[in-house]
PDB file of N, CA and C in Angstrom:
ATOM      1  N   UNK A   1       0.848  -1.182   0.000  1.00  0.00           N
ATOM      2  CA  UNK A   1       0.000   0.000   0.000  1.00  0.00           C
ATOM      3  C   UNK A   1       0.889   1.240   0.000  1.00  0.00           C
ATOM      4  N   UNK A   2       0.616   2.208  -0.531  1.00  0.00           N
ATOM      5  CA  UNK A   2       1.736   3.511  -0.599  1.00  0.00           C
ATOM      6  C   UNK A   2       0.003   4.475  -0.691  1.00  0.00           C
ATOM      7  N   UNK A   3       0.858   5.666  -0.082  1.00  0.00           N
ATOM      8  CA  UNK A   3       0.416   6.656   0.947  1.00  0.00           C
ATOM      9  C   UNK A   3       0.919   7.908   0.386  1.00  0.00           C
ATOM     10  N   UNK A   4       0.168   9.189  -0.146  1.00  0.00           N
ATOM     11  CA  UNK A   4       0.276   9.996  -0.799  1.00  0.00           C
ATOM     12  C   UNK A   4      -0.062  10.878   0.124  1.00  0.00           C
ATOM     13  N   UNK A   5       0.496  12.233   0.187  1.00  0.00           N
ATOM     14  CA  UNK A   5      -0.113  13.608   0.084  1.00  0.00           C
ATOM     15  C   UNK A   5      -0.560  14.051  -1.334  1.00  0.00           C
ATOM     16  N   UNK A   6      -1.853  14.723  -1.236  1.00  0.00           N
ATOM     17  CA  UNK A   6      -2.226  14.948  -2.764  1.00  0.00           C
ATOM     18  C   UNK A   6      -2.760  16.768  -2.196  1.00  0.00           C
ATOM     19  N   UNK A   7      -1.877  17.455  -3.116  1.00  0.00           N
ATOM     20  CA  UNK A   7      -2.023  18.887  -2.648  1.00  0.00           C
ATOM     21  C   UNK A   7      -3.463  19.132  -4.036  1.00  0.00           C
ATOM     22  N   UNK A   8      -4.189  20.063  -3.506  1.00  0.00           N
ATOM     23  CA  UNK A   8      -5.076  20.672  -4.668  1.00  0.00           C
ATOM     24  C   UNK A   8      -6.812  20.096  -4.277  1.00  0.00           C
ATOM     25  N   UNK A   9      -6.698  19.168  -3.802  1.00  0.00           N
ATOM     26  CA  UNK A   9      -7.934  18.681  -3.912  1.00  0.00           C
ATOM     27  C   UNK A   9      -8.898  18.966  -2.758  1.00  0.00           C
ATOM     28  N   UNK A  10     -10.019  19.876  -3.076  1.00  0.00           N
ATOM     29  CA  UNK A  10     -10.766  20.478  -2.684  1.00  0.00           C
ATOM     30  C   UNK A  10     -12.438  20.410  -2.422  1.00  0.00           C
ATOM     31  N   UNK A  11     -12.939  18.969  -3.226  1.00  0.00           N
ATOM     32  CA  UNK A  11     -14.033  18.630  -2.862  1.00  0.00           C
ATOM     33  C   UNK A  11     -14.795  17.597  -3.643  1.00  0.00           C
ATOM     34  N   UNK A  12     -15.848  16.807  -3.865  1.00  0.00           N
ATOM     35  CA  UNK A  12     -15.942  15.381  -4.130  1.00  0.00           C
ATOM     36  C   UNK A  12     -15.521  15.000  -5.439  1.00  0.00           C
ATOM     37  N   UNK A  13     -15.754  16.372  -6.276  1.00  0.00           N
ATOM     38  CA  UNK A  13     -15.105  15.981  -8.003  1.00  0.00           C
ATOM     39  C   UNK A  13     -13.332  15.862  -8.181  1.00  0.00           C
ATOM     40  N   UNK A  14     -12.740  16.853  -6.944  1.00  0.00           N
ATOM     41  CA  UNK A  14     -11.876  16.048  -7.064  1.00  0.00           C
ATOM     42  C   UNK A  14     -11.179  14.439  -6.947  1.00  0.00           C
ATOM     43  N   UNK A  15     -11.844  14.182  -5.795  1.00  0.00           N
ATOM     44  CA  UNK A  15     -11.679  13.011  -5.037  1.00  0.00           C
ATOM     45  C   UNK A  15     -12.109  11.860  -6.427  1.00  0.00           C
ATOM     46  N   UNK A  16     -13.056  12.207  -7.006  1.00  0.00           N
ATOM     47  CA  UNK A  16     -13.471  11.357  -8.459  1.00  0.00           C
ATOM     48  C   UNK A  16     -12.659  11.500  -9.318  1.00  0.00           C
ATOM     49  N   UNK A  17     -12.233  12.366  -9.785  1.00  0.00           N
ATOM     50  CA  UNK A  17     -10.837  12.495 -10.642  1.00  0.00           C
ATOM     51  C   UNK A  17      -9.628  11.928 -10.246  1.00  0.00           C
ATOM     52  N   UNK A  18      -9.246  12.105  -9.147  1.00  0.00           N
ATOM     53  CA  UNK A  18      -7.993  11.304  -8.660  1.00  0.00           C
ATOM     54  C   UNK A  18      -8.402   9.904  -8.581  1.00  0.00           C
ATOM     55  N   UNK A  19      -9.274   9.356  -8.434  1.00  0.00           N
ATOM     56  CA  UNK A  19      -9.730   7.885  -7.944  1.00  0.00           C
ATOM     57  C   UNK A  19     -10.093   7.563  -9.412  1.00  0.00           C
ATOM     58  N   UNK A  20     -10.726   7.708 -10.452  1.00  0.00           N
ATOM     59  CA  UNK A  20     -10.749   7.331 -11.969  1.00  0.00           C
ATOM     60  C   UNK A  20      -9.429   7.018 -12.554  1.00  0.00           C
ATOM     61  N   UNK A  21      -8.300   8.337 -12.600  1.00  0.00           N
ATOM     62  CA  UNK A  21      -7.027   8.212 -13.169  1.00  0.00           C
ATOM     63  C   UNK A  21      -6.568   7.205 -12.784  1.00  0.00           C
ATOM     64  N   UNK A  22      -6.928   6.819 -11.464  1.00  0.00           N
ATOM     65  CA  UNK A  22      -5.890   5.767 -10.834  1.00  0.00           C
ATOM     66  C   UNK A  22      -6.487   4.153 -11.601  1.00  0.00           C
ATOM     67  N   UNK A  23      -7.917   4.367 -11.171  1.00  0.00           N
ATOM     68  CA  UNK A  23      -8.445   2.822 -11.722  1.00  0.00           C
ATOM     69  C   UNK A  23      -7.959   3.046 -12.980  1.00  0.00           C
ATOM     70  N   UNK A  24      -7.946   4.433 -13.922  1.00  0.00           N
ATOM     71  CA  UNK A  24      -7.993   3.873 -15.323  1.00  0.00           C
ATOM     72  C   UNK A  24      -6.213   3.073 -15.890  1.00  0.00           C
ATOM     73  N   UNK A  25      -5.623   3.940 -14.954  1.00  0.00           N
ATOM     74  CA  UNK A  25      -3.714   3.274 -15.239  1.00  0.00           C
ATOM     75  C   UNK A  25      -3.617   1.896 -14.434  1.00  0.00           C
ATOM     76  N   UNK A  26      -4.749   1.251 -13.386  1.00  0.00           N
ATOM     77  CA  UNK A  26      -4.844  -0.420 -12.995  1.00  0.00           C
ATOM     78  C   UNK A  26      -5.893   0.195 -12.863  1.00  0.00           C
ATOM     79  N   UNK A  27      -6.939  -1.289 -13.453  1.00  0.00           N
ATOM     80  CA  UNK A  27      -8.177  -1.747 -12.688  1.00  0.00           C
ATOM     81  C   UNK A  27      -8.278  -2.450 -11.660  1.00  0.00           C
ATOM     82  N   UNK A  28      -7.317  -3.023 -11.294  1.00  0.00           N
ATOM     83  CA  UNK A  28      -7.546  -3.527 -10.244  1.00  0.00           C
ATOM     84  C   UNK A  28      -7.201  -2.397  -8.735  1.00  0.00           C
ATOM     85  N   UNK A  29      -6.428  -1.436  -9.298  1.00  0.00           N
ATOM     86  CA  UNK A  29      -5.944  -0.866  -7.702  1.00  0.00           C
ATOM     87  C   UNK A  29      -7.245  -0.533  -6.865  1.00  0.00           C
ATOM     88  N   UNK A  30      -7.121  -0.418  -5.589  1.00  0.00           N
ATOM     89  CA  UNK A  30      -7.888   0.019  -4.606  1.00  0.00           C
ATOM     90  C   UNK A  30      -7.385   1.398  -4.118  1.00  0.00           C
ATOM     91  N   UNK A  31      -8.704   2.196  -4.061  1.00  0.00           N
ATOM     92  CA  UNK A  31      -8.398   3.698  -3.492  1.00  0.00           C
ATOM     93  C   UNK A  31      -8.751   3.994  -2.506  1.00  0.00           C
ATOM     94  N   UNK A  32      -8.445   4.744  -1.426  1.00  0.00           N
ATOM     95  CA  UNK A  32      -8.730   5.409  -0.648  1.00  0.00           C
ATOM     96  C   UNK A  32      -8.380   6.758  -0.667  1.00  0.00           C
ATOM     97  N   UNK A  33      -9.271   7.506  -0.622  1.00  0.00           N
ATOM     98  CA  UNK A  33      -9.101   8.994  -0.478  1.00  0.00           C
ATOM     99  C   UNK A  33      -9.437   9.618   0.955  1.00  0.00           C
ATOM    100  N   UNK A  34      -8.904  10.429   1.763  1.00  0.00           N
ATOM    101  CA  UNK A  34      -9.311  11.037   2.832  1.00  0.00           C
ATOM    102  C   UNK A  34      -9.334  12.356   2.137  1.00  0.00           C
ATOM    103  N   UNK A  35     -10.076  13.372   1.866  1.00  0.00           N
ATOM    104  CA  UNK A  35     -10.357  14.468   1.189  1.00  0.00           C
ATOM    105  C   UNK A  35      -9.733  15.697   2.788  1.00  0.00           C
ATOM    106  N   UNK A  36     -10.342  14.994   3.924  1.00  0.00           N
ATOM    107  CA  UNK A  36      -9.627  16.351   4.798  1.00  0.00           C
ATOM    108  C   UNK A  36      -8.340  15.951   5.333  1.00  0.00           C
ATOM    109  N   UNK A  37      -7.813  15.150   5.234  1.00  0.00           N
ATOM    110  CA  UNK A  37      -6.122  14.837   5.257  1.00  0.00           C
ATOM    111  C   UNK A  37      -5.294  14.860   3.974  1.00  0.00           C
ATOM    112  N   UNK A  38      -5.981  14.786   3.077  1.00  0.00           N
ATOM    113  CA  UNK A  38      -5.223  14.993   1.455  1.00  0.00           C
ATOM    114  C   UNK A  38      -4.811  14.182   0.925  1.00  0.00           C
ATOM    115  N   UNK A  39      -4.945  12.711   2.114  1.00  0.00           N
ATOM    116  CA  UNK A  39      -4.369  11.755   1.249  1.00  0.00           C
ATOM    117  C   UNK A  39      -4.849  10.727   0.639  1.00  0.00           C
ATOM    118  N   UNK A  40      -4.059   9.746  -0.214  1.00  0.00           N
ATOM    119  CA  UNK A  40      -4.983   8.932  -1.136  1.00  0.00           C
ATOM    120  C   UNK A  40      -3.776   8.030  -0.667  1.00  0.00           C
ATOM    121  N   UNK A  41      -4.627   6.577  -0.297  1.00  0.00           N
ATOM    122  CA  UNK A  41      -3.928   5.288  -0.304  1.00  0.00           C
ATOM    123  C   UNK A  41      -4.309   4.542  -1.227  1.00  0.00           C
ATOM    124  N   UNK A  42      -3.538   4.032  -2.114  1.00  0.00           N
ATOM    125  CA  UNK A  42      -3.605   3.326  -3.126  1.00  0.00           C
ATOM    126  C   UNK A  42      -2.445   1.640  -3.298  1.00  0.00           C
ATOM    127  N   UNK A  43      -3.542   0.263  -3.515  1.00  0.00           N
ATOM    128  CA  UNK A  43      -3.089  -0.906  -3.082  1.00  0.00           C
ATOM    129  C   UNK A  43      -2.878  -1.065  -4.839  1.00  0.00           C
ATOM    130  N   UNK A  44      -1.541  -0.820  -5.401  1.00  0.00           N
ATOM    131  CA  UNK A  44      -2.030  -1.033  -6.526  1.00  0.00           C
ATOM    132  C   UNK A  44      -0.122  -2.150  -7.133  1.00  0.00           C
ATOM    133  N   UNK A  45      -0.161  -2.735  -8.310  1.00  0.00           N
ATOM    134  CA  UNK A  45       0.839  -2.911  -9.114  1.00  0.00           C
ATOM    135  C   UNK A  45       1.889  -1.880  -9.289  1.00  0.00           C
ATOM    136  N   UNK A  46       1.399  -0.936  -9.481  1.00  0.00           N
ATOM    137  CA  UNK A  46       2.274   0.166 -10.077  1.00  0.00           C
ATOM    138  C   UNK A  46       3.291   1.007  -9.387  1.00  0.00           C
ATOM    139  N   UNK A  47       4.421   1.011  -9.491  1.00  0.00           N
ATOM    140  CA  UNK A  47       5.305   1.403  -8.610  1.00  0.00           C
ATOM    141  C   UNK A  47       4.978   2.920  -8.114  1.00  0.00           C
ATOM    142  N   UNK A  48       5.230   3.052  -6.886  1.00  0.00           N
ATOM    143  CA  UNK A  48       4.943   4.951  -6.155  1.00  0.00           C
ATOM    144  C   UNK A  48       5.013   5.751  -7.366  1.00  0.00           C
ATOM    145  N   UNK A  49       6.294   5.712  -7.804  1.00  0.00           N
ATOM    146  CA  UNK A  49       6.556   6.813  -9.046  1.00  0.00           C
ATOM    147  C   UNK A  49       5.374   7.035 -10.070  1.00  0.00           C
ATOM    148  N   UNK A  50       5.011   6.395 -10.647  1.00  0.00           N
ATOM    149  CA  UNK A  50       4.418   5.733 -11.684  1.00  0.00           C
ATOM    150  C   UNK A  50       2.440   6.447 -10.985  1.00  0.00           C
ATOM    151  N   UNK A  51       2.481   6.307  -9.726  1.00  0.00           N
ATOM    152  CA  UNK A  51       1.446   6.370  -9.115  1.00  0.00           C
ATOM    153  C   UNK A  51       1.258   8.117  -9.043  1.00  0.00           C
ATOM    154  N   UNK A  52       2.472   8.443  -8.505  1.00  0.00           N
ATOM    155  CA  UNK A  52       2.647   9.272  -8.714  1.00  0.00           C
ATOM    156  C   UNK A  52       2.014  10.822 -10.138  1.00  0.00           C
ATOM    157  N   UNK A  53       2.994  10.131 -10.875  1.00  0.00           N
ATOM    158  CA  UNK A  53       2.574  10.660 -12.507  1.00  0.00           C
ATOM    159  C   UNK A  53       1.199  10.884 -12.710  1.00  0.00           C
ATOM    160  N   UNK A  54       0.544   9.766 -12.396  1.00  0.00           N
ATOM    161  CA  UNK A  54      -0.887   9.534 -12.706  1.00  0.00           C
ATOM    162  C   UNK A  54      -1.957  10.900 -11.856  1.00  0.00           C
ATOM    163  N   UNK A  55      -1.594  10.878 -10.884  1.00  0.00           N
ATOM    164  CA  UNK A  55      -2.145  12.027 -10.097  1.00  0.00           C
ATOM    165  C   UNK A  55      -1.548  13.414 -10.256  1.00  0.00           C
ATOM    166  N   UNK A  56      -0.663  13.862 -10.953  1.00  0.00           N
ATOM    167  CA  UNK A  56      -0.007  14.891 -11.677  1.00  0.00           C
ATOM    168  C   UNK A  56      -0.882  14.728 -12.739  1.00  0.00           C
ATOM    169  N   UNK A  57      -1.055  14.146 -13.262  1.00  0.00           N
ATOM    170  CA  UNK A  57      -1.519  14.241 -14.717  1.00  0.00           C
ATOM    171  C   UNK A  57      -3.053  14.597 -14.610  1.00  0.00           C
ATOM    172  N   UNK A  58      -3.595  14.264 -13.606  1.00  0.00           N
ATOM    173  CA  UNK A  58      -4.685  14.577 -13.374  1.00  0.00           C
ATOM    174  C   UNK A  58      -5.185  15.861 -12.637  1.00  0.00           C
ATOM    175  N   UNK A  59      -4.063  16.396 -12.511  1.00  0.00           N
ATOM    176  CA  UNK A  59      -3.864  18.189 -12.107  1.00  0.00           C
ATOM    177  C   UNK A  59      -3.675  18.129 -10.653  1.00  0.00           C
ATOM    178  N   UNK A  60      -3.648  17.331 -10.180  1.00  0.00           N
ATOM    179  CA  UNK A  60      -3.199  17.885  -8.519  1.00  0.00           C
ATOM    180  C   UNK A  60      -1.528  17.445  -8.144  1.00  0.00           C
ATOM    181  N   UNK A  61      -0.926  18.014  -7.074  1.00  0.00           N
ATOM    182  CA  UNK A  61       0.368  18.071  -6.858  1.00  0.00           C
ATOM    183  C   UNK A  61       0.376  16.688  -5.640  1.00  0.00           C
ATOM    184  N   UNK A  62       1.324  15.604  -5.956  1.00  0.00           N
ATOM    185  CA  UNK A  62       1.248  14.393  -5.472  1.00  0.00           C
ATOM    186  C   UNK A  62       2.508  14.251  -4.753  1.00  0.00           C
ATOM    187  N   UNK A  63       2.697  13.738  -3.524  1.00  0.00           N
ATOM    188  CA  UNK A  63       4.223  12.991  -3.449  1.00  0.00           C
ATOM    189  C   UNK A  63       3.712  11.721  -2.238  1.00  0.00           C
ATOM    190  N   UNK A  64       4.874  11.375  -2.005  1.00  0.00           N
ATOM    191  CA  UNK A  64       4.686  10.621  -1.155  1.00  0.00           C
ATOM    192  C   UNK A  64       4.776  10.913   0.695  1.00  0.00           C
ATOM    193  N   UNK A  65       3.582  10.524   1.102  1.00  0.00           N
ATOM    194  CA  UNK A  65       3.461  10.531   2.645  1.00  0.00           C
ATOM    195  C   UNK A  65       4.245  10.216   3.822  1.00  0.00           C
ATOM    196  N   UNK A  66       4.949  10.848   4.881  1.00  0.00           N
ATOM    197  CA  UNK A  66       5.889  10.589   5.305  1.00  0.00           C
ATOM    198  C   UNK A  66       5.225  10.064   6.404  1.00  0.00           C
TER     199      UNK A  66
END
């Protein structure tokens, strides 16, 4: 499981946008979003980096959760 800060996201359409991008780069991953902590846990194949990208690409600022 890897553990994101996701800067930008501000209310349920975001939380749908970040959680689509992700299923659409695996269908299989599992999401979790906490919208008032910022973060998104994601159980997926795809390496952090990679996980990463995907949530950049989808306009919000991503890294990993310390």
């Amino acid at each position: 499981m890897h553990v994101f800060k996701v800067d930008g996201m501000t209310c349920g359409g975001c939380v749908g946008s970040v959680t689509r991008a992700l299923i659409k780069a695996d269908e299989d991953a599992k999401v979790e979003v906490d919208l008032q902590s910022k973060t998104v846990k994601v159980e997926s194949k795809l390496p952090a980096l990679e996980i990463i990208d995907v949530i950049t690409t989808a306009g919000f600022d991503a890294r990993t959760a310390h």
